[in-house]
N, C-alpha and C. Protein backbone atom coordinates (compact mmCIF):
# COMPACT_ATOMS: atom_id res chain seq x y z
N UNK A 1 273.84 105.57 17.90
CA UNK A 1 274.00 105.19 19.31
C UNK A 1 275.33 105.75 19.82
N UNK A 2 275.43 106.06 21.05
CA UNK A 2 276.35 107.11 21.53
C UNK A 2 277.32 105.58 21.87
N UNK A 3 278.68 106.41 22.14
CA UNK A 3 279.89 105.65 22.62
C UNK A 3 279.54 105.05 24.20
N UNK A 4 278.73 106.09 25.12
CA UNK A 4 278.65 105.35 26.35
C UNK A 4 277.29 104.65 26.41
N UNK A 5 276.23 105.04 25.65
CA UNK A 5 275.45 103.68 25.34
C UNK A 5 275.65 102.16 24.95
N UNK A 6 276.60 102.19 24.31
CA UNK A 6 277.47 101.24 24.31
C UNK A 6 278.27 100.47 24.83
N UNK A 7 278.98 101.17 26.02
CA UNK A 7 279.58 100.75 26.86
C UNK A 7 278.96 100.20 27.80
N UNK A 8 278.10 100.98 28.17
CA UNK A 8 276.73 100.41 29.01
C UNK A 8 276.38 98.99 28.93
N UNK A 9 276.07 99.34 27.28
CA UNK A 9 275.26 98.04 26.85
C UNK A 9 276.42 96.67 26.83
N UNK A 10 277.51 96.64 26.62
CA UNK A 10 278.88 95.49 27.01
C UNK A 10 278.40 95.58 28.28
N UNK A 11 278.84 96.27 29.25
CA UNK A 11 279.09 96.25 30.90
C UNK A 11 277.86 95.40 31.19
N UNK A 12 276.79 95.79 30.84
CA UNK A 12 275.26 95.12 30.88
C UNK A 12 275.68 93.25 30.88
N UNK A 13 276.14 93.03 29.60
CA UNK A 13 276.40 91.56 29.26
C UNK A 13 277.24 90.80 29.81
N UNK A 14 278.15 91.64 30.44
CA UNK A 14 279.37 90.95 30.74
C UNK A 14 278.58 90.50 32.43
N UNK A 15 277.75 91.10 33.08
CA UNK A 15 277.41 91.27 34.03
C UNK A 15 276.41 90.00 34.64
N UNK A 16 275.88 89.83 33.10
CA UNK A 16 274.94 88.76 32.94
C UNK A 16 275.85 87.25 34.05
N UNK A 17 274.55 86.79 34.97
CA UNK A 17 275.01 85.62 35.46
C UNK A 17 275.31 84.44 34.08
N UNK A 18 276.56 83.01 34.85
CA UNK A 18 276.27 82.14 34.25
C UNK A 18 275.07 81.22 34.22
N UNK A 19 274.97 80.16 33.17
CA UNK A 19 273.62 79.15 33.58
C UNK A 19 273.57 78.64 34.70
N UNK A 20 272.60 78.50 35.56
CA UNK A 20 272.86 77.58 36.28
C UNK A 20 273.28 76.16 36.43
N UNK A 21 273.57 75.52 37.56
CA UNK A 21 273.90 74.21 37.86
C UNK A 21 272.44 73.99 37.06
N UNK A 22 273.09 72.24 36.84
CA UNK A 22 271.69 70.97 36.72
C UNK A 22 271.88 70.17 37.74
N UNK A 23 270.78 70.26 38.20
CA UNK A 23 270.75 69.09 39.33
C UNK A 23 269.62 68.28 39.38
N UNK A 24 270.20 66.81 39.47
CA UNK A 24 268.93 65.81 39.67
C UNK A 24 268.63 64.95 41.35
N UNK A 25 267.52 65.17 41.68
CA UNK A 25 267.20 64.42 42.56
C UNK A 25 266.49 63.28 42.86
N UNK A 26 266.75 62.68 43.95
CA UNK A 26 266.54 61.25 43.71
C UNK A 26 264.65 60.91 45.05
N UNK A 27 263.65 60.14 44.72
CA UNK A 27 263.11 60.17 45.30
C UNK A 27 263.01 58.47 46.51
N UNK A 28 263.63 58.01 46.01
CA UNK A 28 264.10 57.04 47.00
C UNK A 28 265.07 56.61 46.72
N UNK A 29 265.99 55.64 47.78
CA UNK A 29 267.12 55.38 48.06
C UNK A 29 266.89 53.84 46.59
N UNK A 30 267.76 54.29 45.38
CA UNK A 30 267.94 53.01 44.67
C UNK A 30 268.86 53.46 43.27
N UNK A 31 269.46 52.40 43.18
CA UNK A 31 270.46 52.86 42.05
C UNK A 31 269.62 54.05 40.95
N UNK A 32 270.85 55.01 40.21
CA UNK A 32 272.55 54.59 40.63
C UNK A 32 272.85 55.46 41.81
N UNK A 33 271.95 56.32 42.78
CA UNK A 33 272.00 56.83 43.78
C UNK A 33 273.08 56.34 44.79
N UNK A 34 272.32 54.69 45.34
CA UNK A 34 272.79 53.63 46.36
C UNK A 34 274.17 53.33 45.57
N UNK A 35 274.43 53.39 43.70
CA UNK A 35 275.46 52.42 43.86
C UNK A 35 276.66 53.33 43.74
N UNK A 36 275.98 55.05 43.72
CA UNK A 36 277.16 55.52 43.00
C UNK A 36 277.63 56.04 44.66
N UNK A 37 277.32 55.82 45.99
CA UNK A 37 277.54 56.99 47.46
C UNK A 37 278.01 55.63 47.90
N UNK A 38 279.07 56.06 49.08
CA UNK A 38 279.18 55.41 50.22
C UNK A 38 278.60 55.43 51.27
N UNK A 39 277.38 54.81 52.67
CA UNK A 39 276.48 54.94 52.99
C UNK A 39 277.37 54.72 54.55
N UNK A 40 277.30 56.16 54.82
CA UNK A 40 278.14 55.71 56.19
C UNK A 40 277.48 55.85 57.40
N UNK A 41 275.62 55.41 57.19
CA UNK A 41 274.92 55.30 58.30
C UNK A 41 274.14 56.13 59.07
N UNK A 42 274.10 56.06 60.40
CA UNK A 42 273.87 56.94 61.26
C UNK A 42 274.16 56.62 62.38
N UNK A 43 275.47 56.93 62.77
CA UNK A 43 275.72 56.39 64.19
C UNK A 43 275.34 54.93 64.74
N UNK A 44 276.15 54.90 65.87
CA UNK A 44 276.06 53.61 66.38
C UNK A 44 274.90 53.04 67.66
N UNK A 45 273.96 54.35 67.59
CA UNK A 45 273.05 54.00 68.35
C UNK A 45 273.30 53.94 69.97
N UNK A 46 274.41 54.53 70.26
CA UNK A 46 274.53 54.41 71.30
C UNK A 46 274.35 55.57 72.41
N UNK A 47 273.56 56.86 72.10
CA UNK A 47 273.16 57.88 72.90
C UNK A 47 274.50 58.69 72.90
N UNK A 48 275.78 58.59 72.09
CA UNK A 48 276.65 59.33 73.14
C UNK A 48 276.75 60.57 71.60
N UNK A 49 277.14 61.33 72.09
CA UNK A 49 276.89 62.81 70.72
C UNK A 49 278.22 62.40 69.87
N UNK A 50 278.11 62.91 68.60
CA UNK A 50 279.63 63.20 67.54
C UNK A 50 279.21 64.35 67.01
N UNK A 51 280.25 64.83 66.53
CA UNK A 51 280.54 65.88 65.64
C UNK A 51 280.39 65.94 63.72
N UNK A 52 281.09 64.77 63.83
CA UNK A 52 281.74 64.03 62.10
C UNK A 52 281.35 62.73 62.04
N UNK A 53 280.83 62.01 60.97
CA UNK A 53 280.80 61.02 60.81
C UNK A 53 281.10 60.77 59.20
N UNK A 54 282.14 60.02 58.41
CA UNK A 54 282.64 59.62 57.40
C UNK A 54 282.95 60.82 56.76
N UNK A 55 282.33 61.24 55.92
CA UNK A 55 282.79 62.37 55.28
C UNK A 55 281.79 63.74 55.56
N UNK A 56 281.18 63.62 56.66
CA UNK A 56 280.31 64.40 57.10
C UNK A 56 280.61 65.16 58.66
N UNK A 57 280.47 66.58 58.23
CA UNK A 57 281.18 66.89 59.31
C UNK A 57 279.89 67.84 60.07
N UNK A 58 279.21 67.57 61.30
CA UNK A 58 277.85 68.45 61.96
C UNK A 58 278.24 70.41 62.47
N UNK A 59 277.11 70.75 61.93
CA UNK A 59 277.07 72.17 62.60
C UNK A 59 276.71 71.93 64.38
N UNK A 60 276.00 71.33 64.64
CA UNK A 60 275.86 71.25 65.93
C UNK A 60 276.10 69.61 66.15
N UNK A 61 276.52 69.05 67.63
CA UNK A 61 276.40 67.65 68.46
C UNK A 61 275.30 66.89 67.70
N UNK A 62 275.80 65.55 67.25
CA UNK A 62 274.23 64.64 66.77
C UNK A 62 274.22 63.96 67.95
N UNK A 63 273.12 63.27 68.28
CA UNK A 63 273.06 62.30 69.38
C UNK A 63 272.99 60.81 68.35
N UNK A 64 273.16 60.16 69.01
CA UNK A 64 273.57 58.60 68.34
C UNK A 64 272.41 57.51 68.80
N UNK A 65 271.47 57.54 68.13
CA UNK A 65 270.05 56.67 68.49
C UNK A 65 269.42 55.86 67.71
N UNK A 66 268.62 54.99 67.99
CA UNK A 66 268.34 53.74 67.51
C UNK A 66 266.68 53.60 67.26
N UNK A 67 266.11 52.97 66.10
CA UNK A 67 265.09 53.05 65.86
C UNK A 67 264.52 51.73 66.13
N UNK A 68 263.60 50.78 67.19
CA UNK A 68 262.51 52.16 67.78
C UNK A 68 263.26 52.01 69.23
N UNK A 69 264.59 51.87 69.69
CA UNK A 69 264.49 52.03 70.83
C UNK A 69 264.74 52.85 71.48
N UNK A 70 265.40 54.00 71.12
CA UNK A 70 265.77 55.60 71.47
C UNK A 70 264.93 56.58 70.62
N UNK A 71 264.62 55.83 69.40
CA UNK A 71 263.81 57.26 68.38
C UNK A 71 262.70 56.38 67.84
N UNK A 72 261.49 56.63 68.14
CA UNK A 72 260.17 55.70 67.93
C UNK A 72 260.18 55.04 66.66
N UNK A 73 260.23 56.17 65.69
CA UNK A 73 259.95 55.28 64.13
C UNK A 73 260.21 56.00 62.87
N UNK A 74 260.05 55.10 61.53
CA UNK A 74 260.78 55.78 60.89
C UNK A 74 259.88 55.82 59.60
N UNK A 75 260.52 55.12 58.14
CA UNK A 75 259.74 54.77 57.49
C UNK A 75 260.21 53.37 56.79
N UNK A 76 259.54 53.30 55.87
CA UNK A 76 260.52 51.41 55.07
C UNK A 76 260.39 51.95 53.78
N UNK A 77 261.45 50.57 53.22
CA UNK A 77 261.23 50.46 51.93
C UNK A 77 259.99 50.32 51.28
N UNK A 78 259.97 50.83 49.82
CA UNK A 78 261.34 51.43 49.07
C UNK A 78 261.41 53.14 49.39
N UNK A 79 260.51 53.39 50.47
CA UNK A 79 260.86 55.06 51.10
C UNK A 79 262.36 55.26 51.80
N UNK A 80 262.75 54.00 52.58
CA UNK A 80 263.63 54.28 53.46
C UNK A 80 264.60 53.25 52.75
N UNK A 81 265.95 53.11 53.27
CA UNK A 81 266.55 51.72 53.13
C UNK A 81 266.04 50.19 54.12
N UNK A 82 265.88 51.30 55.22
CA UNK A 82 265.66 50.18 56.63
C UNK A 82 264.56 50.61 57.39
N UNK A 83 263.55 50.02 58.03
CA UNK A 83 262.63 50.55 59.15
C UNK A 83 263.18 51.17 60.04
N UNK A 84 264.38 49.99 60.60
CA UNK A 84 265.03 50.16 61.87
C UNK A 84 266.30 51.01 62.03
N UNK A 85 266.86 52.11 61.39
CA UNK A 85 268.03 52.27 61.01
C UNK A 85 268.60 53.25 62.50
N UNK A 86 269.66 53.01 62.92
CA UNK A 86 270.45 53.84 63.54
C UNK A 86 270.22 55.50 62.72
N UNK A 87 270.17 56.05 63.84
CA UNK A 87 269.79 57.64 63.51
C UNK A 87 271.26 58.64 64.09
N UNK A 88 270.66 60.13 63.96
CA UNK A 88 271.02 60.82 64.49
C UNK A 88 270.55 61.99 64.62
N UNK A 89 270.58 62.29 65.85
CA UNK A 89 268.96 63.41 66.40
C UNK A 89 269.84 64.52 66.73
N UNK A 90 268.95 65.62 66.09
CA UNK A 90 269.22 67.09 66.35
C UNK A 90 269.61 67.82 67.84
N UNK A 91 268.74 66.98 68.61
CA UNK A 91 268.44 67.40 70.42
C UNK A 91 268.18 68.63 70.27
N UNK A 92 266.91 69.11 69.77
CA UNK A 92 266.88 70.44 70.17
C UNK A 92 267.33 71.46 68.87
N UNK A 93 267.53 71.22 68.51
CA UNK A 93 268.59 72.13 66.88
C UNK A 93 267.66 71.52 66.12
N UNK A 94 266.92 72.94 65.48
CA UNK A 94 265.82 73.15 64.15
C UNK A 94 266.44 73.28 63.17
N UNK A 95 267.51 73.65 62.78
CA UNK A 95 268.33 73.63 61.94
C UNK A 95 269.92 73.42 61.91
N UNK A 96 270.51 72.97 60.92
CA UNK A 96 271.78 72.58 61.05
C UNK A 96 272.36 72.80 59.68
N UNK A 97 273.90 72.37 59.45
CA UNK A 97 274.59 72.29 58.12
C UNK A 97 275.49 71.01 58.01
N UNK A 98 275.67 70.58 57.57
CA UNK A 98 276.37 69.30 57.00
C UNK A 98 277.74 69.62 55.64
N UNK A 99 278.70 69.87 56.13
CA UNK A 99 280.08 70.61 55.80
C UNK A 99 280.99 68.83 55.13
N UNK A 100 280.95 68.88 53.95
CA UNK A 100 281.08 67.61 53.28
C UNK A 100 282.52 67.85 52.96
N UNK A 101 283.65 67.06 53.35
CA UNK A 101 284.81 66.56 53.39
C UNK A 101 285.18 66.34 52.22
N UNK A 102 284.48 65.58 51.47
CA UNK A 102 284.86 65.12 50.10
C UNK A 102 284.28 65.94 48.62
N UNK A 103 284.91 65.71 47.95
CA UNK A 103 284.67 66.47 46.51
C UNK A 103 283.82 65.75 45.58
N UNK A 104 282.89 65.50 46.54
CA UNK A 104 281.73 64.75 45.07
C UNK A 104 280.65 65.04 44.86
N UNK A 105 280.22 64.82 44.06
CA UNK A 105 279.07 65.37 43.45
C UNK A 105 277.30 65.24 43.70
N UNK A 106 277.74 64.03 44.31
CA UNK A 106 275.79 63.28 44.87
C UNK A 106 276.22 63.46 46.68
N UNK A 107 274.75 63.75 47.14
CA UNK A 107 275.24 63.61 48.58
C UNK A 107 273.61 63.68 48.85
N UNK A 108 272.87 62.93 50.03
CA UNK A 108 272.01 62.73 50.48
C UNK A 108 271.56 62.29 52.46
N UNK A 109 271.29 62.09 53.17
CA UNK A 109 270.49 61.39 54.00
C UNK A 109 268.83 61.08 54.23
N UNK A 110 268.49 60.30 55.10
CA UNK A 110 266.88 60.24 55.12
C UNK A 110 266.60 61.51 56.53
N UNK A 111 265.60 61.86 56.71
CA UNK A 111 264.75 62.27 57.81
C UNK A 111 263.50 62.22 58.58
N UNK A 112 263.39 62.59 59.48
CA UNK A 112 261.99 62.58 60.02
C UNK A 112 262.08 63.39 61.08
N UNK A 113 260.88 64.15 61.13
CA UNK A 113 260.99 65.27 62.18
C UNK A 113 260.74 64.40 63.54
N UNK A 114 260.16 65.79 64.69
CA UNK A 114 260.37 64.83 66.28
C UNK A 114 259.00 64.86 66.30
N UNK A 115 258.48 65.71 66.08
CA UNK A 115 256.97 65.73 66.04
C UNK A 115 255.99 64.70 65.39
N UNK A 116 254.96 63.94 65.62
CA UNK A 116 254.17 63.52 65.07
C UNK A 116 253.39 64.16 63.85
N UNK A 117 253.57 64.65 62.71
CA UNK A 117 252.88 65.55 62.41
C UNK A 117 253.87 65.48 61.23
N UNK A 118 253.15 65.89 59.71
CA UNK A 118 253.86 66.33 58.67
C UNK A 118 254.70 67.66 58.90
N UNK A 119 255.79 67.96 58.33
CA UNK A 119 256.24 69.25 58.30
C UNK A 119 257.84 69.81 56.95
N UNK A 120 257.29 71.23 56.70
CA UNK A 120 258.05 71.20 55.53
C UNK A 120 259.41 71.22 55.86
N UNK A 121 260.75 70.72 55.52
CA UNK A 121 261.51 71.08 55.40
C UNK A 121 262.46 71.03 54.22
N UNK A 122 263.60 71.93 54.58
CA UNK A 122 264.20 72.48 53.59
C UNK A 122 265.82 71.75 53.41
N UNK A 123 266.49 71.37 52.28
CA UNK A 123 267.58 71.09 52.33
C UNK A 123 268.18 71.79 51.12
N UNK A 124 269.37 72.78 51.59
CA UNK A 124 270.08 73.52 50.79
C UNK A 124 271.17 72.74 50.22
N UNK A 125 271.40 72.92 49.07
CA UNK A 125 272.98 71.58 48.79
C UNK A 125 273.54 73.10 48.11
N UNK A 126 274.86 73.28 48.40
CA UNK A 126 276.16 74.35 48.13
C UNK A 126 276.69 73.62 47.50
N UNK A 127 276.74 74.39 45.77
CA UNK A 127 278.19 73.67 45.07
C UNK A 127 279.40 74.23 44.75
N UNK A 128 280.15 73.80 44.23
CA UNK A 128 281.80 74.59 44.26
C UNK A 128 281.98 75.47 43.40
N UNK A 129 280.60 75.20 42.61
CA UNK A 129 280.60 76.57 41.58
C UNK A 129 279.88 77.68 42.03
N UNK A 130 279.57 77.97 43.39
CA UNK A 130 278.72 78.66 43.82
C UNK A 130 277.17 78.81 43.55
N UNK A 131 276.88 77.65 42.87
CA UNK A 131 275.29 77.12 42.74
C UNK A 131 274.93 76.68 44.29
N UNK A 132 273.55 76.92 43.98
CA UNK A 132 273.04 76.53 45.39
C UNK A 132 271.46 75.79 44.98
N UNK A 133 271.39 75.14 45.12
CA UNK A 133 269.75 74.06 44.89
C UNK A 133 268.79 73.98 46.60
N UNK A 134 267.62 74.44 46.31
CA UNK A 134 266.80 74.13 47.41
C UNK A 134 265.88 72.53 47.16
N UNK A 135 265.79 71.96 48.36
CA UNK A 135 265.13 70.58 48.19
C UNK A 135 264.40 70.79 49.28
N UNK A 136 262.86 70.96 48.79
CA UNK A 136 261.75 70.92 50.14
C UNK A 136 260.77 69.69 50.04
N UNK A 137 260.80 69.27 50.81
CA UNK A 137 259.94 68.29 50.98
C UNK A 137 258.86 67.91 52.33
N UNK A 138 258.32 67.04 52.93
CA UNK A 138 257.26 67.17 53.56
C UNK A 138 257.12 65.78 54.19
N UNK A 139 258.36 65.44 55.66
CA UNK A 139 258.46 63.76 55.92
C UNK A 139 257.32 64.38 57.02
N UNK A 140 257.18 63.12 57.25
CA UNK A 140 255.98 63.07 58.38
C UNK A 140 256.60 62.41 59.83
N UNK A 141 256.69 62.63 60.98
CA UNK A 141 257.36 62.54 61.80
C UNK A 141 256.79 60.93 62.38
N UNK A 142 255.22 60.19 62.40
CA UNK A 142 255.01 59.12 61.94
C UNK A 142 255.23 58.67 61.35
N UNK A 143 256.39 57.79 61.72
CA UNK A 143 256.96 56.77 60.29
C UNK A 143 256.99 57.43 59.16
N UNK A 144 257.34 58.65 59.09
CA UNK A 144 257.23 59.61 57.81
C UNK A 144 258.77 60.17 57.03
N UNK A 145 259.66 59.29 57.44
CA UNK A 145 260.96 59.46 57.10
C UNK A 145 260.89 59.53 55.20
N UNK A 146 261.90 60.67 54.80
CA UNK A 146 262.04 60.74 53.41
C UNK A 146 263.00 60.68 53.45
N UNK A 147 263.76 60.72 52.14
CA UNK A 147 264.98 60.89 50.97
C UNK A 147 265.22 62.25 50.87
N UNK A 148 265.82 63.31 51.04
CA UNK A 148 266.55 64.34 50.85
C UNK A 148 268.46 63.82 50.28
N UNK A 149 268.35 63.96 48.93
CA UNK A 149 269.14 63.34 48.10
C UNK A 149 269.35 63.89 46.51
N UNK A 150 270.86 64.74 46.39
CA UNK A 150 270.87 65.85 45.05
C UNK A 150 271.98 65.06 44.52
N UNK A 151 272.45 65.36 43.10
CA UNK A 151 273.42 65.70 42.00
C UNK A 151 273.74 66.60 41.30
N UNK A 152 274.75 67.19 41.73
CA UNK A 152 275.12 68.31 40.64
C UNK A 152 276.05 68.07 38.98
N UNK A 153 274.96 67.64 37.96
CA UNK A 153 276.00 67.30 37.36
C UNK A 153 276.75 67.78 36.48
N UNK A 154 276.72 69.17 37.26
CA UNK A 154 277.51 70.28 36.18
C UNK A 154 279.08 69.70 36.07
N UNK A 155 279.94 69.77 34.95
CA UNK A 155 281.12 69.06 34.85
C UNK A 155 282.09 69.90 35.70
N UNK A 156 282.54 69.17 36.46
CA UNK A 156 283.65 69.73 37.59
C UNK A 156 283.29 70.16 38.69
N UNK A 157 282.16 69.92 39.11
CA UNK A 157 281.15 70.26 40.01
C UNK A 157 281.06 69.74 41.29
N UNK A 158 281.33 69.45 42.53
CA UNK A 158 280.93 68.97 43.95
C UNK A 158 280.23 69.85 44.70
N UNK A 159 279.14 69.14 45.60
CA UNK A 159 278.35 69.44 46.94
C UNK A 159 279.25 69.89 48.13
N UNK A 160 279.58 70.95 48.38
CA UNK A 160 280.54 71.63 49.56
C UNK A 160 280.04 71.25 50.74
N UNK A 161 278.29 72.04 51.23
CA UNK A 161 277.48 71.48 52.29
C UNK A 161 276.42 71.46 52.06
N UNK A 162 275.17 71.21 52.82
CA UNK A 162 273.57 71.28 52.97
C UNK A 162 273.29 71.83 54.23
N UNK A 163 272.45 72.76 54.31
CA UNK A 163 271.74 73.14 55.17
C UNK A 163 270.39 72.61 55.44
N UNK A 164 270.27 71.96 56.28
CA UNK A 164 268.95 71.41 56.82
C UNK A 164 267.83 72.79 57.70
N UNK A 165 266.92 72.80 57.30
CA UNK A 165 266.17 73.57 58.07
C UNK A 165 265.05 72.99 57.97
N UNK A 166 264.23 72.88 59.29
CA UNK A 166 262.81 72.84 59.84
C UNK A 166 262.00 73.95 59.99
N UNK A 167 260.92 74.26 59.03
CA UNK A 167 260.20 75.44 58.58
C UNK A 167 259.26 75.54 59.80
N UNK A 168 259.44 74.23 60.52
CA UNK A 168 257.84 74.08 61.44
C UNK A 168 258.81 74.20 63.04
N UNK A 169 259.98 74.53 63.04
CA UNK A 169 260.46 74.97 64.10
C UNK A 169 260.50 73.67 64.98
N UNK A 170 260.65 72.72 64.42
CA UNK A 170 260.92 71.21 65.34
C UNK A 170 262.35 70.59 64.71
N UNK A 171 262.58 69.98 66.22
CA UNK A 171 264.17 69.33 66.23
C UNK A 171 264.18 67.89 64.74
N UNK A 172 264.96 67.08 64.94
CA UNK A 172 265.07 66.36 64.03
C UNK A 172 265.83 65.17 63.79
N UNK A 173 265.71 63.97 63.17
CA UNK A 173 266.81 62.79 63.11
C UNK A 173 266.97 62.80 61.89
N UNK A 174 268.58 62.08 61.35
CA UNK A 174 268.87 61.97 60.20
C UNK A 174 269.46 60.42 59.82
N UNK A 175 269.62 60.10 59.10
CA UNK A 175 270.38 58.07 58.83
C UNK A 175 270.33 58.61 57.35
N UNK A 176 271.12 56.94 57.23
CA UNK A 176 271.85 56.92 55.96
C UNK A 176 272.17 58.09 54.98
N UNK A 177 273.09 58.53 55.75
CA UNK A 177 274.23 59.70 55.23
C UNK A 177 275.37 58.74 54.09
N UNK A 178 274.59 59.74 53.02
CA UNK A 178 275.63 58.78 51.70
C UNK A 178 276.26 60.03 50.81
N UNK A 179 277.34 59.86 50.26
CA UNK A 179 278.05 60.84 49.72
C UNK A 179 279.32 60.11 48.55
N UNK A 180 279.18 60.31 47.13
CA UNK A 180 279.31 59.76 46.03
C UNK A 180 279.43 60.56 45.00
N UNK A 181 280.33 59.72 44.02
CA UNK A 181 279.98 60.38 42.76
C UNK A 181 279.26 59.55 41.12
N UNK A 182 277.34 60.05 40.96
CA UNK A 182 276.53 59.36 40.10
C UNK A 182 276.89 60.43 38.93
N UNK A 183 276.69 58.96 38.13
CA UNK A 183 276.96 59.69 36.65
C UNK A 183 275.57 60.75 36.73
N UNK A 184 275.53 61.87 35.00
CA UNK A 184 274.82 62.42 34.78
C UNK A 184 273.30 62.38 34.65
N UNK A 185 273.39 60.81 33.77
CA UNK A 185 271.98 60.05 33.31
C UNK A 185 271.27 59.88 34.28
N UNK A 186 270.28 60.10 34.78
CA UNK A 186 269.35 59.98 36.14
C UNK A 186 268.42 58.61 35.84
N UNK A 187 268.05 58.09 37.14
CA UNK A 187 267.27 57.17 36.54
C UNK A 187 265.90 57.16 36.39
N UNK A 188 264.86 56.48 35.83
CA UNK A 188 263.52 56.77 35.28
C UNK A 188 262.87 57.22 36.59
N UNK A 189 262.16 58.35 36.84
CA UNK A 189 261.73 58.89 37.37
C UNK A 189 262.25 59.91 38.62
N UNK A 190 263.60 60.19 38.40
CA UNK A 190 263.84 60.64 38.93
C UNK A 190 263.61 62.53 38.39
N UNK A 191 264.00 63.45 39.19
CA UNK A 191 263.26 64.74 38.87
C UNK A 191 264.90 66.11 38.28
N UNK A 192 264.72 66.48 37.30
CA UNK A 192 265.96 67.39 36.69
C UNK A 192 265.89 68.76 36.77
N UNK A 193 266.10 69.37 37.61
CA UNK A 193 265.74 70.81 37.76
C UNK A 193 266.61 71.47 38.01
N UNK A 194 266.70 72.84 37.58
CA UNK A 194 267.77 73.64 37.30
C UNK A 194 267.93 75.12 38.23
N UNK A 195 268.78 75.25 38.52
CA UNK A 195 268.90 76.19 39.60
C UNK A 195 268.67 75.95 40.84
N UNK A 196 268.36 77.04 41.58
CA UNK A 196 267.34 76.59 42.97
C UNK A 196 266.14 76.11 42.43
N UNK A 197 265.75 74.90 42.95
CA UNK A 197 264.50 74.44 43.03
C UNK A 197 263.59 74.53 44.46
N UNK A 198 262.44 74.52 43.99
CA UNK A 198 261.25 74.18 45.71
C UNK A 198 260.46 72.87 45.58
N UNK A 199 260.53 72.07 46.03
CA UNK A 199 259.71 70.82 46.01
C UNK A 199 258.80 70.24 47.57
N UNK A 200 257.89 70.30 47.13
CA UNK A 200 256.57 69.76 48.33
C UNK A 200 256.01 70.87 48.37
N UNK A 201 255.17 71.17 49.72
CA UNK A 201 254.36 71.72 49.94
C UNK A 201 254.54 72.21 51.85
N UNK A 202 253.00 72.30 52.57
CA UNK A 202 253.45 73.04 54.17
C UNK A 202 252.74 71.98 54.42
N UNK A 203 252.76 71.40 56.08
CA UNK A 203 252.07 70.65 56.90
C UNK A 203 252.24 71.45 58.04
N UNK A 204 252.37 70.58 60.50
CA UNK A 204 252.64 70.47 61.58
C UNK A 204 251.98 69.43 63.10
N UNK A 205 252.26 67.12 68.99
CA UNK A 205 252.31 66.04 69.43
C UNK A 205 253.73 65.58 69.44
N UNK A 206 254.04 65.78 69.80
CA UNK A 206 255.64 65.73 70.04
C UNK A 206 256.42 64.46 69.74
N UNK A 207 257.45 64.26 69.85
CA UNK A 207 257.65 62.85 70.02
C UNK A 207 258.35 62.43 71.03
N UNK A 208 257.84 60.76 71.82
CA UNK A 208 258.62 60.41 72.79
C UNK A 208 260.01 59.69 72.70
N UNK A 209 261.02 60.71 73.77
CA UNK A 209 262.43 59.63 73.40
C UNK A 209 262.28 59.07 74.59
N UNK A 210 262.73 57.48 74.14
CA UNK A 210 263.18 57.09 75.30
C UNK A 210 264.38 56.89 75.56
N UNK A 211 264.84 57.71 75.92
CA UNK A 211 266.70 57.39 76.16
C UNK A 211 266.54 56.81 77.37
């Protein structure tokens, strides 16, 4: 074997990516998810827009709305925390990013599109190791609110941001924005997947606000 076959063949290895992140996700809101995040809500329901809320900082204006009296409906336990939960609506913005303040490792909210109608969307979680995890899932805009909720528990590891995207090109609400740090051990049934992952499938009457 020649000297620059060789060299080749090093340059080749050295080139090689690291493993990826491990990341576990959670399919409803319940320990150690709930016990390991601080749950700083969704606004105060009061129609007027923010930017930031706790350690969460918005790509675009949220509006500040209330379930069902500004945003029709949602879902319940053990899918949701609350039926009724204070939200925060896209107005219009199919997609967004969520730019996380703090250095930890679990970070989640619930959703539901505006539309009546199932639809896929996507949640990107960015980690500090330059891992990136996809979380797709499929809330239903009827009382169809899910859990979009990761861990990275690579050691030394935090969630930077998430990108929210709506595949079905509809606006969106978000609640219980929680952001924490859960140990490694996941709990029984929860799902361990490595790298980028894809989870759910595709679905697509609008929905009425009443502000």
């Amino acid at each position: 074997m020649s000297k620059l076959t060789v060299l080749v063949a090093l340059a080749a290895l050295l080139c090689v990516p690291a493993f990826a992140d491990t990341w576990v996700t959670y399919s409803q809101p319940a320990a150690p998810y709930t016990t390991g995040t601080t749950n700083y809500g969704g606004g105060d329901g009061s129609g007027n827009f923010i930017t930031s809320l706790g350690t969460f900082n918005f790509s675009v204006p949220m509006s500040e709305n209330n379930v069902p009296n500004s945003w029709a409906t949602w879902n319940c336990p053990p899918f949701t925390e609350s039926c009724t939960p204070n939200v925060l609506w896209s107005f219009g913005a199919t997609s967004m990013t969520l730019t996380l303040t703090a250095a930890d490792n679990t970070a989640g909210f619930e959703l539901e599109p505006d539309m009546f109608q199932q639809e896929l969307v996507q949640a990107v979680f960015h980690s500090s190791t330059g891992d990136s995890f996809t979380l797709s899932l499929m809330p239903n805009g009827s009382a169809g609110a899910l859990l979009f909720a990761a861990t990275d528990t690579t050691a030394g590891a935090h969630i930077t941001s998430i990108d929210i995207i709506d595949t079905a090109g509809d606006d969106f609400a978000i609640a219980q924005l929680r952001q924490g740090n859960v140990g490694s051990t996941p709990e029984p049934g929860t799902l361990m997947l490595l790298g980028s992952g894809l989870l759910g499938v595709v679905g697509v009457l609008r929905r009425r606000i009443n502000l």
